[in-house]
Each structure stands twice: as C-alpha cells, then as structure tokens.
N, C-alpha and C. Protein backbone atom coordinates (compact mmCIF):
# COMPACT_ATOMS: atom_id res chain seq x y z
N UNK A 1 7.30 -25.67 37.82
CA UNK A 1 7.34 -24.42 37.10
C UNK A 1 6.56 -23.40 37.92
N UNK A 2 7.17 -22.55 37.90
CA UNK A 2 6.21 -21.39 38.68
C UNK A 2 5.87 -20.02 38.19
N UNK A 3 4.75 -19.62 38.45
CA UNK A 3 4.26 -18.56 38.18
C UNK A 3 4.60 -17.79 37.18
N UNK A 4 6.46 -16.91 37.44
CA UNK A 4 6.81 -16.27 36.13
C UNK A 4 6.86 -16.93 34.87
N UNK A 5 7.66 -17.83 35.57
CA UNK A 5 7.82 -18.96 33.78
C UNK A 5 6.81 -19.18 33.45
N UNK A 6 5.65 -19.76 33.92
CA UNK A 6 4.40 -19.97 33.24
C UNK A 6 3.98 -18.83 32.29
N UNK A 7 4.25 -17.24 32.84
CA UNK A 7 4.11 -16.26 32.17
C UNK A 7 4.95 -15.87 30.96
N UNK A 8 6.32 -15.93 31.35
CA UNK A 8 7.00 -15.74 30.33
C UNK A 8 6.59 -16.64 29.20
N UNK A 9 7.00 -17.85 29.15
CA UNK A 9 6.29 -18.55 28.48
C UNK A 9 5.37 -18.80 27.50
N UNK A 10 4.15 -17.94 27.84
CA UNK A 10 2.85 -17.94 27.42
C UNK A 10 3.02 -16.59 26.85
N UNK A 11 3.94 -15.30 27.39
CA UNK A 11 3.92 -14.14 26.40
C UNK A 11 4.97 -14.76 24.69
N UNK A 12 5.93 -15.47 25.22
CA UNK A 12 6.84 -16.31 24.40
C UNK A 12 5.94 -16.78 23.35
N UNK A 13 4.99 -17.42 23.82
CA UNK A 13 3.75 -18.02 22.41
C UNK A 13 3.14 -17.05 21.57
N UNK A 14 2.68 -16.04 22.69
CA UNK A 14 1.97 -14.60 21.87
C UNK A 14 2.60 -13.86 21.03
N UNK A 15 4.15 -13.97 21.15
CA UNK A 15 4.78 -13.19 20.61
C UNK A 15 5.04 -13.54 19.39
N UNK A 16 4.88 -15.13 19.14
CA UNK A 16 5.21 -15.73 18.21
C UNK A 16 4.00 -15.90 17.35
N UNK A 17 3.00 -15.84 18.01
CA UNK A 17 2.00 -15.56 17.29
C UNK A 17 1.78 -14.24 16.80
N UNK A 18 1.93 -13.21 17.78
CA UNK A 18 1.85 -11.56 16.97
C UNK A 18 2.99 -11.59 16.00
N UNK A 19 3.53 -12.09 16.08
CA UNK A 19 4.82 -12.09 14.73
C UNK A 19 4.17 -12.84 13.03
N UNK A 20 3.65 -13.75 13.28
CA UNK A 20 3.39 -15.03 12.08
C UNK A 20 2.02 -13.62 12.21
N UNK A 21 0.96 -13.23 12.62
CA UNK A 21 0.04 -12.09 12.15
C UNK A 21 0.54 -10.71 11.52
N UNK A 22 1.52 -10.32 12.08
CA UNK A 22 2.33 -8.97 11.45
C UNK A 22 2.53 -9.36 10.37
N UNK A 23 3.14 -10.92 10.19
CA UNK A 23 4.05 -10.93 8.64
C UNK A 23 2.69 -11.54 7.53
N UNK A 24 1.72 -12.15 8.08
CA UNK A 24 0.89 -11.89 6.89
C UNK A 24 0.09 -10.28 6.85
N UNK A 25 -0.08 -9.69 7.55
CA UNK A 25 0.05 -9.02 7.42
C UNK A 25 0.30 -7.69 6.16
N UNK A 26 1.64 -7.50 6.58
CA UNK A 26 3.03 -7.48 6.02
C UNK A 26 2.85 -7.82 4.45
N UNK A 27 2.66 -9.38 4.26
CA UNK A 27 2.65 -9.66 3.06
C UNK A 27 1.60 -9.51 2.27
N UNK A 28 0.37 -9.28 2.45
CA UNK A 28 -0.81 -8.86 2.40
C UNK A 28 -0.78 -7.15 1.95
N UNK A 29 0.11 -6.27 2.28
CA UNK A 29 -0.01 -5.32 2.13
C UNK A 29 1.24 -5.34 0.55
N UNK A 30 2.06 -5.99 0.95
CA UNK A 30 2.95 -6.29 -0.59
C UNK A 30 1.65 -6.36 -1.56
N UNK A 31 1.19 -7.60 -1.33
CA UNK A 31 0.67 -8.45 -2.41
C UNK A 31 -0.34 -7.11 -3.18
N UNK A 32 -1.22 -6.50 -2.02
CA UNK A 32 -2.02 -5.12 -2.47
C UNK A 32 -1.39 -3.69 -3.31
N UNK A 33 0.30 -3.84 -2.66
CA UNK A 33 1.02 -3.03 -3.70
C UNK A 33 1.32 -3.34 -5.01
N UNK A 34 1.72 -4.67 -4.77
CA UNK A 34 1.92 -5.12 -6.40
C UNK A 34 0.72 -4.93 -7.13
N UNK A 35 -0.48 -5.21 -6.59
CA UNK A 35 -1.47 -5.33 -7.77
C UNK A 35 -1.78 -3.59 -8.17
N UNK A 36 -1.78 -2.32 -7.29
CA UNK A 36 -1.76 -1.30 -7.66
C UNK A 36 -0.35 -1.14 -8.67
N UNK A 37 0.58 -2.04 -8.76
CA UNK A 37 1.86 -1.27 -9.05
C UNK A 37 1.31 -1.85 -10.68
N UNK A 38 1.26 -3.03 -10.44
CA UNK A 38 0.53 -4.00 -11.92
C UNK A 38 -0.23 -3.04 -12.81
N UNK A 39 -1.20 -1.94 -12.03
CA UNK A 39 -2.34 -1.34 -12.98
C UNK A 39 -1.32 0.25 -13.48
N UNK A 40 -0.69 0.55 -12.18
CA UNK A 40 0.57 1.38 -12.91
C UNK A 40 1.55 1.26 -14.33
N UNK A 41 2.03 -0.05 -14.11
CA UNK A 41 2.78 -0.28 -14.59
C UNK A 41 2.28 -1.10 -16.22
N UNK A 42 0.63 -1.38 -16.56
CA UNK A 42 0.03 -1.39 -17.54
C UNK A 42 -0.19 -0.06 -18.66
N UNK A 43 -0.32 0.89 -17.67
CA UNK A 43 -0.76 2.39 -17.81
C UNK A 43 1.24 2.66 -18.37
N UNK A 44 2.17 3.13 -18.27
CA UNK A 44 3.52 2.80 -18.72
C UNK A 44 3.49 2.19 -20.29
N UNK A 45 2.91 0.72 -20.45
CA UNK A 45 3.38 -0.02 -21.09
C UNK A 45 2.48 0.83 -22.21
N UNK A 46 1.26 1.65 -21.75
CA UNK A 46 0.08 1.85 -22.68
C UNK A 46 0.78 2.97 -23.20
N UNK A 47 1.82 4.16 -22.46
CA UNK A 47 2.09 5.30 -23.17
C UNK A 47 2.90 4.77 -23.61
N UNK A 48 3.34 4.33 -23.54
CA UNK A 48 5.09 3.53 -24.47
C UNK A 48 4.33 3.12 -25.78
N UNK A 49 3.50 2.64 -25.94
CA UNK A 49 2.43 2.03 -26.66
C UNK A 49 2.19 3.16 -27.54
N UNK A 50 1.87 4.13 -27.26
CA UNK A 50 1.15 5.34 -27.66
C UNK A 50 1.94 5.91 -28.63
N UNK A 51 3.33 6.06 -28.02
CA UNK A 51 4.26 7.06 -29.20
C UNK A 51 4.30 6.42 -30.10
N UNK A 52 4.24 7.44 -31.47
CA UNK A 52 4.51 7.29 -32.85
C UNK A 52 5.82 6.59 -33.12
N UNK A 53 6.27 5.65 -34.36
CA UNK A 53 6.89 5.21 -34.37
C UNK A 53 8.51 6.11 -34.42
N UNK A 54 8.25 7.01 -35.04
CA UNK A 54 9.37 8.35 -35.01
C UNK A 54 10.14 8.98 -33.29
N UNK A 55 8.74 8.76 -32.36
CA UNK A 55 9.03 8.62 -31.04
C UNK A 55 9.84 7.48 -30.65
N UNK A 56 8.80 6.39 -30.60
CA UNK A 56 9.72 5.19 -30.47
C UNK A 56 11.45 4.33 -30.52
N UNK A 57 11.26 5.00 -31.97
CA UNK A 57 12.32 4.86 -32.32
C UNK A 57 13.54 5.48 -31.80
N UNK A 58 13.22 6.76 -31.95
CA UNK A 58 14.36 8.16 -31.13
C UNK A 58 14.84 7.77 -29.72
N UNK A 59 13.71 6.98 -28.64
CA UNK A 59 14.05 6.50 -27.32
C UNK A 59 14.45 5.20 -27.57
N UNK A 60 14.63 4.47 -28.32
CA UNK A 60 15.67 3.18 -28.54
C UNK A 60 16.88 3.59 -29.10
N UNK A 61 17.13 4.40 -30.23
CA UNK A 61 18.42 4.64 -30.52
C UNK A 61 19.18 5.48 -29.42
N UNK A 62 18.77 6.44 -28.79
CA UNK A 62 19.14 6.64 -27.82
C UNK A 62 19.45 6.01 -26.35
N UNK A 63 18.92 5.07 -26.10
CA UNK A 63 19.13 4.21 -25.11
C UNK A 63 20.49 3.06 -25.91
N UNK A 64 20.33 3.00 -26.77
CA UNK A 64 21.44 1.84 -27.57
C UNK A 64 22.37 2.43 -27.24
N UNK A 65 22.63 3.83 -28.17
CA UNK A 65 23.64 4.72 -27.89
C UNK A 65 24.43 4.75 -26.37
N UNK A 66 23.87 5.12 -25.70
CA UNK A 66 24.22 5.33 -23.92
C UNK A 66 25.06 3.91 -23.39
N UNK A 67 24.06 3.12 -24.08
CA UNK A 67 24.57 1.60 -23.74
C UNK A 67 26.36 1.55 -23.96
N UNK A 68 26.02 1.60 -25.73
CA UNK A 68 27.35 1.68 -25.92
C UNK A 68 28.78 2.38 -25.90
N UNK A 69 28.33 3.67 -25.55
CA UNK A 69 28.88 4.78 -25.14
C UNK A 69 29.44 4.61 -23.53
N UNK A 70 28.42 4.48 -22.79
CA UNK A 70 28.90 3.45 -21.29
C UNK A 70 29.91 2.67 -21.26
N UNK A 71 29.36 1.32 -21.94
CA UNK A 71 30.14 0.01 -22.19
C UNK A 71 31.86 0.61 -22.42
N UNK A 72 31.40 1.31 -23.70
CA UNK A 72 32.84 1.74 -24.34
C UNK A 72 34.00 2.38 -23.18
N UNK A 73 33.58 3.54 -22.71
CA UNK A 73 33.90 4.19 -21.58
C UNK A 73 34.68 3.26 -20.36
N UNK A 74 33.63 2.47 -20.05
CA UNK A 74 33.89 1.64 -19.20
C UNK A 74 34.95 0.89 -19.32
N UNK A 75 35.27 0.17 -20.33
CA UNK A 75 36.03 -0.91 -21.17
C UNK A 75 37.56 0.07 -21.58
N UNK A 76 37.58 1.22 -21.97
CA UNK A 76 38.37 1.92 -22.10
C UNK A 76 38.59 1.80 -23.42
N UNK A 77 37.66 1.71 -24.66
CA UNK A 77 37.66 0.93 -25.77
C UNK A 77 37.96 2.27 -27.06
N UNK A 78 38.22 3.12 -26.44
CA UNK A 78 38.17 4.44 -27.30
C UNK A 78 37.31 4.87 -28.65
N UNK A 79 36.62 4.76 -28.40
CA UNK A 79 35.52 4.55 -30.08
C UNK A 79 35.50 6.36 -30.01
N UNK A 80 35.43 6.18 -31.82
CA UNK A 80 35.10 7.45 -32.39
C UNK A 80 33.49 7.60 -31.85
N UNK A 81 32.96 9.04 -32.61
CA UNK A 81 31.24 9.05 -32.60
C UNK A 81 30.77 8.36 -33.67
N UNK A 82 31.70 7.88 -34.90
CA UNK A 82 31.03 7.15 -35.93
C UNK A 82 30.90 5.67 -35.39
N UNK A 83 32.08 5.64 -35.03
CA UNK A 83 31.73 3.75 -34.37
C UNK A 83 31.07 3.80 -33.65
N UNK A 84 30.68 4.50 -32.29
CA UNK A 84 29.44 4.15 -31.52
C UNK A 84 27.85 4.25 -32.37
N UNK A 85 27.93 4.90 -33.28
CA UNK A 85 26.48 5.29 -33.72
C UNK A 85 26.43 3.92 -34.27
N UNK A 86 27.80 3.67 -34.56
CA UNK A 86 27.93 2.19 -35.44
C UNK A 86 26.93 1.03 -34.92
N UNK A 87 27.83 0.85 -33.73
CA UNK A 87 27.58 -0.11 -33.05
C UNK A 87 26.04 0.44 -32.38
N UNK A 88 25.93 0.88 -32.18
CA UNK A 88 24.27 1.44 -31.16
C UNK A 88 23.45 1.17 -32.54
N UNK A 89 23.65 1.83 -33.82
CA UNK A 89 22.56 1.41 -34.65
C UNK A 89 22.06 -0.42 -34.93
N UNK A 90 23.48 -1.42 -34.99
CA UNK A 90 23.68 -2.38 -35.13
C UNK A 90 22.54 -3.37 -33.79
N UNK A 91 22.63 -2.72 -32.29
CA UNK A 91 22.24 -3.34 -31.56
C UNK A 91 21.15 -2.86 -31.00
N UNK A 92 20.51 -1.92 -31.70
CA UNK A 92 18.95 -1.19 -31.36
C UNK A 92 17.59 -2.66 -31.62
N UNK A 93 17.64 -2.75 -32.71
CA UNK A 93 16.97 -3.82 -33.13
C UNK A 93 16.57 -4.94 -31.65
N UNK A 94 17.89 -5.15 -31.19
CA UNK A 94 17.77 -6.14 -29.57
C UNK A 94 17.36 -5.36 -28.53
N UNK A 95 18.27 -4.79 -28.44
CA UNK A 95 17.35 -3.56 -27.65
C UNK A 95 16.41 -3.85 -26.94
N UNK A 96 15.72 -2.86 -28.42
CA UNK A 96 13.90 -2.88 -28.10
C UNK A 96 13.12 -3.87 -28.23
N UNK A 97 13.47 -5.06 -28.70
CA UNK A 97 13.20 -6.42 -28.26
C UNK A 97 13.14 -6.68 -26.60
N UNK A 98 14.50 -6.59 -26.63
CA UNK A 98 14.88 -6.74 -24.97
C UNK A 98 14.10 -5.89 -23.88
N UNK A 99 13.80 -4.71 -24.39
CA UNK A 99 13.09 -3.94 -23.42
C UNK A 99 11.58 -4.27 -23.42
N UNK A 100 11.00 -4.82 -24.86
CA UNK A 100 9.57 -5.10 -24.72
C UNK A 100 9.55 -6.39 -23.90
N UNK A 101 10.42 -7.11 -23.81
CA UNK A 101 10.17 -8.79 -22.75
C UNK A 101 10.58 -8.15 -21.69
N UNK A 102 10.94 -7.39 -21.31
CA UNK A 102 11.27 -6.66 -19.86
C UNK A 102 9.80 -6.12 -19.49
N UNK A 103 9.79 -5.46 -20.38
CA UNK A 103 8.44 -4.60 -19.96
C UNK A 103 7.30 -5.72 -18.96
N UNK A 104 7.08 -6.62 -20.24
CA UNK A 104 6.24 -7.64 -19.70
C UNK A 104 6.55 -8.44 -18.77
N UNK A 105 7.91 -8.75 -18.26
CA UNK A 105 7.92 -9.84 -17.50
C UNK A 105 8.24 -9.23 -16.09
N UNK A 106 8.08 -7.96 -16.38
CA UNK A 106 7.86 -6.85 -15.02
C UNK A 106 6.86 -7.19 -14.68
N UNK A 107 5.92 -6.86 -15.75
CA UNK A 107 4.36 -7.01 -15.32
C UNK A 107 3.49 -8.50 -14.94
N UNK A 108 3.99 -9.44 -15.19
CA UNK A 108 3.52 -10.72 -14.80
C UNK A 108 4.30 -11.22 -13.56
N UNK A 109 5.50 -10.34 -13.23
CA UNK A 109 5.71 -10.77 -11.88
C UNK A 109 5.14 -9.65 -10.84
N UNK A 110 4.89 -8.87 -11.31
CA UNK A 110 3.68 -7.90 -9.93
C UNK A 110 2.21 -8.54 -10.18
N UNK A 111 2.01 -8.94 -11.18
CA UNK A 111 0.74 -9.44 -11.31
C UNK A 111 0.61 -11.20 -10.34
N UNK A 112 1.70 -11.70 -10.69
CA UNK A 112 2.05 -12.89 -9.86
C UNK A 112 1.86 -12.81 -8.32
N UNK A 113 2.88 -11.66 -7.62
CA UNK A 113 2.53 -11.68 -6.32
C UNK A 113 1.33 -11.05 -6.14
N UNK A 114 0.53 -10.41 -6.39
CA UNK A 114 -0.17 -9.97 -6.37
C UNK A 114 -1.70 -10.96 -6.34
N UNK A 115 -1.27 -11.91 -6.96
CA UNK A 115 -2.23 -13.22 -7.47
C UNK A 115 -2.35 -14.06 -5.46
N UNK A 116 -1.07 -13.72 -5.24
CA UNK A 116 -1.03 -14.60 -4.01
C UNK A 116 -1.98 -14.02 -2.77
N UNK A 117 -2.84 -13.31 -3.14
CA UNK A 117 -3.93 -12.88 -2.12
C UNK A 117 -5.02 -14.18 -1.95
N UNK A 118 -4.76 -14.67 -2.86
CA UNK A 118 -6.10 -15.75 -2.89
C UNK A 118 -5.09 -17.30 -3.32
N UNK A 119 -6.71 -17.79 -2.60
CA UNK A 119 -5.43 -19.59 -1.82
C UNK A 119 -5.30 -20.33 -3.75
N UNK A 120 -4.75 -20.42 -4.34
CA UNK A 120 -4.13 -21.45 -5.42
C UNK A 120 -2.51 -21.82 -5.37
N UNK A 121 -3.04 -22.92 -6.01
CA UNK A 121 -1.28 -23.49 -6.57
C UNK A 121 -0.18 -22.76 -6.88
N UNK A 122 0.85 -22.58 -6.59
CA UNK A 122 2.10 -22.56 -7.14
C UNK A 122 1.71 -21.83 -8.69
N UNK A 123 1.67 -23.24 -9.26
CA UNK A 123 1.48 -23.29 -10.55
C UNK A 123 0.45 -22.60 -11.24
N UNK A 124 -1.10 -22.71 -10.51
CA UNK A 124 -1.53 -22.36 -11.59
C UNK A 124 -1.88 -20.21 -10.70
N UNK A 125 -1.53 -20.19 -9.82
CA UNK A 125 -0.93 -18.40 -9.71
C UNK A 125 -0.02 -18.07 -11.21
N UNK A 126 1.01 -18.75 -11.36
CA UNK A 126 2.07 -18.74 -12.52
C UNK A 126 1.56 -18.47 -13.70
N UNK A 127 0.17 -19.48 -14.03
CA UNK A 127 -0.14 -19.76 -15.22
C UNK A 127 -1.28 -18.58 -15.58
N UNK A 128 -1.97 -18.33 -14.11
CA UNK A 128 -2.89 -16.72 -14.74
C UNK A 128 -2.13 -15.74 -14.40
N UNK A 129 -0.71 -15.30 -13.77
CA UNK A 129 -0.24 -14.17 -14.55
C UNK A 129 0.60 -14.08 -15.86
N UNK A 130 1.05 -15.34 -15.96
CA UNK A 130 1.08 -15.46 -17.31
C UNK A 130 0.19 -15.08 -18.17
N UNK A 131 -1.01 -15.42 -18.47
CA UNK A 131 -1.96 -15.76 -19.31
C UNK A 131 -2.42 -14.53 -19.21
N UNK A 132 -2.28 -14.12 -18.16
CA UNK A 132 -3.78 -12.67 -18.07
C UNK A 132 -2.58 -11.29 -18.58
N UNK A 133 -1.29 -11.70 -18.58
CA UNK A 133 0.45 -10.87 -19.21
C UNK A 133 -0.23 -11.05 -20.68
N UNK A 134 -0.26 -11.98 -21.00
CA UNK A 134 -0.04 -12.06 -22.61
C UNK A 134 -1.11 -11.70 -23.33
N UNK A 135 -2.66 -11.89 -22.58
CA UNK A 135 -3.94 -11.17 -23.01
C UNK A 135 -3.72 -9.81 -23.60
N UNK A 136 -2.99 -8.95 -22.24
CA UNK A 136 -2.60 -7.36 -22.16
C UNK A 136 -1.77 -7.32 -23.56
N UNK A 137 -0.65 -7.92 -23.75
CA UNK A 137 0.36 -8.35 -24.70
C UNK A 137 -0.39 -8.30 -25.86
N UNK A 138 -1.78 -9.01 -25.97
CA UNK A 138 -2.52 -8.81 -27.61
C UNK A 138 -2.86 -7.52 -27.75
N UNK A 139 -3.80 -7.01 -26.67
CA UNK A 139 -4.46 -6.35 -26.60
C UNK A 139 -3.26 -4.72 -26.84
N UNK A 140 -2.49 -4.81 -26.08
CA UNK A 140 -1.52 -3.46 -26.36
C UNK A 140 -0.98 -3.68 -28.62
N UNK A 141 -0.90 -5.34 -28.47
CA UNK A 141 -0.22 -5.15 -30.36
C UNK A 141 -1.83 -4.02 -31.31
N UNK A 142 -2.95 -4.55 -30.21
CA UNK A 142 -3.86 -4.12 -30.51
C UNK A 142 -4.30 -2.47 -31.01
N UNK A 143 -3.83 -1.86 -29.88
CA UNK A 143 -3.61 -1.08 -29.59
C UNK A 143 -3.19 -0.17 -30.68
N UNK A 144 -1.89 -0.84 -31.16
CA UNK A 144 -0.96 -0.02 -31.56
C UNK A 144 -1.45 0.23 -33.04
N UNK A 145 -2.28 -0.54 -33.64
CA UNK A 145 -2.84 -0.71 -34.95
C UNK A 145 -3.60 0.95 -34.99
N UNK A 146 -3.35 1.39 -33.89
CA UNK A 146 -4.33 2.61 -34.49
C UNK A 146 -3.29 4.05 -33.94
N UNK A 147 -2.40 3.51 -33.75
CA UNK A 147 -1.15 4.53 -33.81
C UNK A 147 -0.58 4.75 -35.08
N UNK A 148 0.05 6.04 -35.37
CA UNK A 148 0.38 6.18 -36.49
C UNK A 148 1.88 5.67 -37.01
N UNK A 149 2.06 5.10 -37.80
CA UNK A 149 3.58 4.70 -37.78
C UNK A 149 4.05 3.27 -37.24
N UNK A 150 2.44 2.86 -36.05
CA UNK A 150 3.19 1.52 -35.81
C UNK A 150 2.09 0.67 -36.51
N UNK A 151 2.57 -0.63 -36.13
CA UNK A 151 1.88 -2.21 -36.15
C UNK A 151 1.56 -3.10 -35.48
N UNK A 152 0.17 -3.63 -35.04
CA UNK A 152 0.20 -4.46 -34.47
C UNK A 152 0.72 -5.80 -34.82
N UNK A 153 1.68 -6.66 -33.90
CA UNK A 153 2.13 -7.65 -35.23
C UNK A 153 2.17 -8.62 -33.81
N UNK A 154 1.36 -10.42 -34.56
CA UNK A 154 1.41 -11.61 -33.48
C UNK A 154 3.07 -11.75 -33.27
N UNK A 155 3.96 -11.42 -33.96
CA UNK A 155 5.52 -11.83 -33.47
C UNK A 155 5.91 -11.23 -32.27
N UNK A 156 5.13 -9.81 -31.96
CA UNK A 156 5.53 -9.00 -30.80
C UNK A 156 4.91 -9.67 -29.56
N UNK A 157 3.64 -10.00 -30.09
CA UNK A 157 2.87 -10.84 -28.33
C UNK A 157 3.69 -12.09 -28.47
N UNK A 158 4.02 -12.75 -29.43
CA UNK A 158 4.55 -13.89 -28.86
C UNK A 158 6.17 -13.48 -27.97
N UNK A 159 6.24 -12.42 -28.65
CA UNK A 159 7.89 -11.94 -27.91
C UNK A 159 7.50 -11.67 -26.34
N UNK A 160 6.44 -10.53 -26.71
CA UNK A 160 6.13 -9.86 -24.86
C UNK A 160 5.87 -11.17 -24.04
N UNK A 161 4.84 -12.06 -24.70
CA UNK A 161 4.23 -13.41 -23.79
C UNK A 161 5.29 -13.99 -23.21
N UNK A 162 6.44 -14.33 -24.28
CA UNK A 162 7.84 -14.99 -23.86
C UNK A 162 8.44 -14.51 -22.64
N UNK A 163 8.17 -12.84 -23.04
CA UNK A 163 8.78 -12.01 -21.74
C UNK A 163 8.18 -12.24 -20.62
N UNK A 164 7.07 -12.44 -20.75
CA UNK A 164 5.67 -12.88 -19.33
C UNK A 164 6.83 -13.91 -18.68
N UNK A 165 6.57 -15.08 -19.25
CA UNK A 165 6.89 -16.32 -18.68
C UNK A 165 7.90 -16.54 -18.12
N UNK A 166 9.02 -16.02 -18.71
CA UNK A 166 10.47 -16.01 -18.57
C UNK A 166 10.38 -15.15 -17.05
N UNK A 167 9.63 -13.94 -16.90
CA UNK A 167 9.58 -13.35 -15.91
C UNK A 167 9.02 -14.50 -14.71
N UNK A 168 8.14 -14.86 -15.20
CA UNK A 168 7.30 -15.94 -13.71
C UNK A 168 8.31 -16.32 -13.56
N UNK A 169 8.75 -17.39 -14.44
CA UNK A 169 9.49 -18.61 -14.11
C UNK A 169 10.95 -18.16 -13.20
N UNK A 170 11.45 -16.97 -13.64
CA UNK A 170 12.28 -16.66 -12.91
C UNK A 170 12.35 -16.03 -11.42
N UNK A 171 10.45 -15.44 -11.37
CA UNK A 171 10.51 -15.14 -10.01
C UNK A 171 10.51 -16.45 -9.19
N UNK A 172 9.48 -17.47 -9.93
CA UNK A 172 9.47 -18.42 -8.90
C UNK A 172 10.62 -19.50 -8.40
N UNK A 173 11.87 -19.15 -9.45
CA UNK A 173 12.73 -20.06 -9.13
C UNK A 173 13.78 -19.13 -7.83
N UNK A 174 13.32 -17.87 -8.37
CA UNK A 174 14.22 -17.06 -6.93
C UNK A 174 13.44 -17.01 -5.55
N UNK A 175 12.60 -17.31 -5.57
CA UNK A 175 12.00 -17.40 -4.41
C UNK A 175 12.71 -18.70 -3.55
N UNK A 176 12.38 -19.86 -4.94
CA UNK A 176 12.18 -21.17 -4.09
C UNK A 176 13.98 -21.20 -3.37
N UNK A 177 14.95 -20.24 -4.40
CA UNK A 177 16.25 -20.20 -3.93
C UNK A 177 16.52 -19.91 -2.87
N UNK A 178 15.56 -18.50 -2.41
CA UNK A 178 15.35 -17.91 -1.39
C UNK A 178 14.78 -18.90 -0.08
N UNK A 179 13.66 -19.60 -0.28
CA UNK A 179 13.53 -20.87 0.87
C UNK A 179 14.73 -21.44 1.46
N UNK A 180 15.52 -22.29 -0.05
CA UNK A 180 16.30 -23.50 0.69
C UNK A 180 17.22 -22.09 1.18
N UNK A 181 18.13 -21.26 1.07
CA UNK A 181 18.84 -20.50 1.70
C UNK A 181 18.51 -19.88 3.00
N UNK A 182 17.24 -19.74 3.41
CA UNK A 182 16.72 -19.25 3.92
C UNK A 182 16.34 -20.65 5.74
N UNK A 183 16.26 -21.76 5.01
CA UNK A 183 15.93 -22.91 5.56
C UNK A 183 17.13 -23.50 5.71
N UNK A 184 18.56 -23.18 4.95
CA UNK A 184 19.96 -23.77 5.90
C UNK A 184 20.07 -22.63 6.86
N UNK A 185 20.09 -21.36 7.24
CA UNK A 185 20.61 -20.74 7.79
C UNK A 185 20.03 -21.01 8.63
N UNK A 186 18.80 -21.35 8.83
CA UNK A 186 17.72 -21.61 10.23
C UNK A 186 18.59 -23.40 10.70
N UNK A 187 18.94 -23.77 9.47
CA UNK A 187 19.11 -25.14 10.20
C UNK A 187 20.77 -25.17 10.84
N UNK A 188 21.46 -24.53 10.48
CA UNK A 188 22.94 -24.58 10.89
C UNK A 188 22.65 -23.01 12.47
N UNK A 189 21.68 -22.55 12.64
CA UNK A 189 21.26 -21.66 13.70
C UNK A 189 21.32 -23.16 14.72
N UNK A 190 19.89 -23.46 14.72
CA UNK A 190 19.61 -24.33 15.77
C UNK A 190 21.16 -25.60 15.90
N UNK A 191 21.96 -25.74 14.91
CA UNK A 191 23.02 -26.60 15.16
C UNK A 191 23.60 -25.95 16.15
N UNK A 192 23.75 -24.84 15.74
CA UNK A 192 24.97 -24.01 17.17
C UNK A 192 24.37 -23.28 18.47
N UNK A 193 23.16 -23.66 18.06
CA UNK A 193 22.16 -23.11 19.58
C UNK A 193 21.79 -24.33 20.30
C-alpha cells in the first residue's frame, strides 16, 4: 500500500467519523427542539383549556361542520345545510374527544424524543412521557375547574392519558418500522455492491 491509499483511507475513517458526530449532533439538536416544542405545545393545550365552554364549543361545532361539509363535497353526497348541521351536530361529541387524545398524544411524543437526551431504556423513556403526559392531563382537568362553564372531570384524563399512550406506542412502533426498512435497504445495497 502506498502513501496515497494510506491517506485516502484514513480521510475515509474521518469522514465516517465526522458523519456518526454531525448526526448526533443533528439529533441532539431535534431532541432540544422537541423539548422547546413540548413547553409550546403545553402552553396551546393551556389556552384551549382556558376558553369558556360557549368558546369551546363554537370551535368544535365548527370544525365538525367543515369536516362534514368537506367529506360531503368530496364524496359528491349533495347534503342540504340542514343535513350537514345534522350530521356535524351528531359527530361533534367524537370530535372533541378525538381532538383532546390528539392534543395529548402530540405532546407525549415531543416529550418522548425529547426524553432521548439522556441514556434510558426504550421503555422506560415511553413510560415517563407517558406518565409526566397524563400528570399535565390532571393538572389541565384541573385547571379547568376554575373556568367558567367547564369541568374538571377524571373521564377526560383518563381519555387525554389514553391519548398519551396511544401516541408513544405509536411513535415507537414507527420508528422501529423505520429501522427494519431502513436496515433491508442497507442490506440488499451491499448485495448489489
């Protein structure tokens, strides 16, 4: 071996090393966004929190509405304005169900990556953004006890908590999807290289 190759070579290692440093890096600066996005995105859940139930309400029937008004449109389903109010009043109720386990399982998956700054398990990363989701989850039903019009009620944290989990569990199963996909394409590479 001579001289260049020895060089090339040895920049070949560095490079591969300045690469595996960029990408933690890289991920390091994610993990620091999520956790700013996490305290954002608490602050959200708190004004949502805030409006009177007369508020509340007005931005769910309206979002139902759109839904079904969309859908309809889309579908080519011709609905009067009485049947959509129909149907939008009928499916508000899910809705805003649906949007409060959203809310949360937004927030336990920025809180999740965000967790990955520091060396733990898989699992138990999972289990304190879970846990530290559903705390927030009391604490917002909490909250609301002193809004006018609403209630704090344990059926809602157990709903948001649900939303927590459902969120982990689904980031971590897209990830791990993301590996093996990620780990054939590398392995059918080196087949044809």
């Amino acid at each position: 071996m001579n001289f260049r190759q020895g060089s090339s070579y040895e920049t070949l290692w560095k490079g591969d090393d300045m690469k595996k440093t960029t990408e933690k890096t890289n991920m390091r600066l994610v993990r620091y966004t999520a956790g700013i996005l996490a305290l954002v995105w608490m602050c959200v859940i708190f004004a949502f929190s805030a409006q009177t139930k007369e508020e509340s309400s007005a931005v769910s029937e309206s979002l139902s509405y759109r839904m079904v008004s969309s859908t309809g449109h889309f579908f080519h389903w011709n609905l009067d304005e009485e049947q959509l109010r129909e149907i939008a009043n009928t499916i508000e109720y899910f809705v805003r169900k649906a949007a409060h386990m959203t809310e949360f399982a937004i927030m336990s998956i920025l809180l999740f990556v965000w967790l990955g700054l520091w060396e733990m398990t898989l699992f138990r990363r999972g289990m304190t953004a879970f846990l530290a989701t559903a705390v927030y989850a009391a604490s917002d039903e909490f909250h609301q006890l002193f809004v006018p019009g609403r209630a704090g009620r344990v059926s809602d944290v157990l709903l948001d908590s649900s939303g927590a989990l459902l969120g982990v569990i689904f980031f971590i199963l897209l990830g791990k999807l993301f590996v093996v996909l990620r780990d054939r394409r590398r392995k059918k590479r080196q087949a044809k290289g």
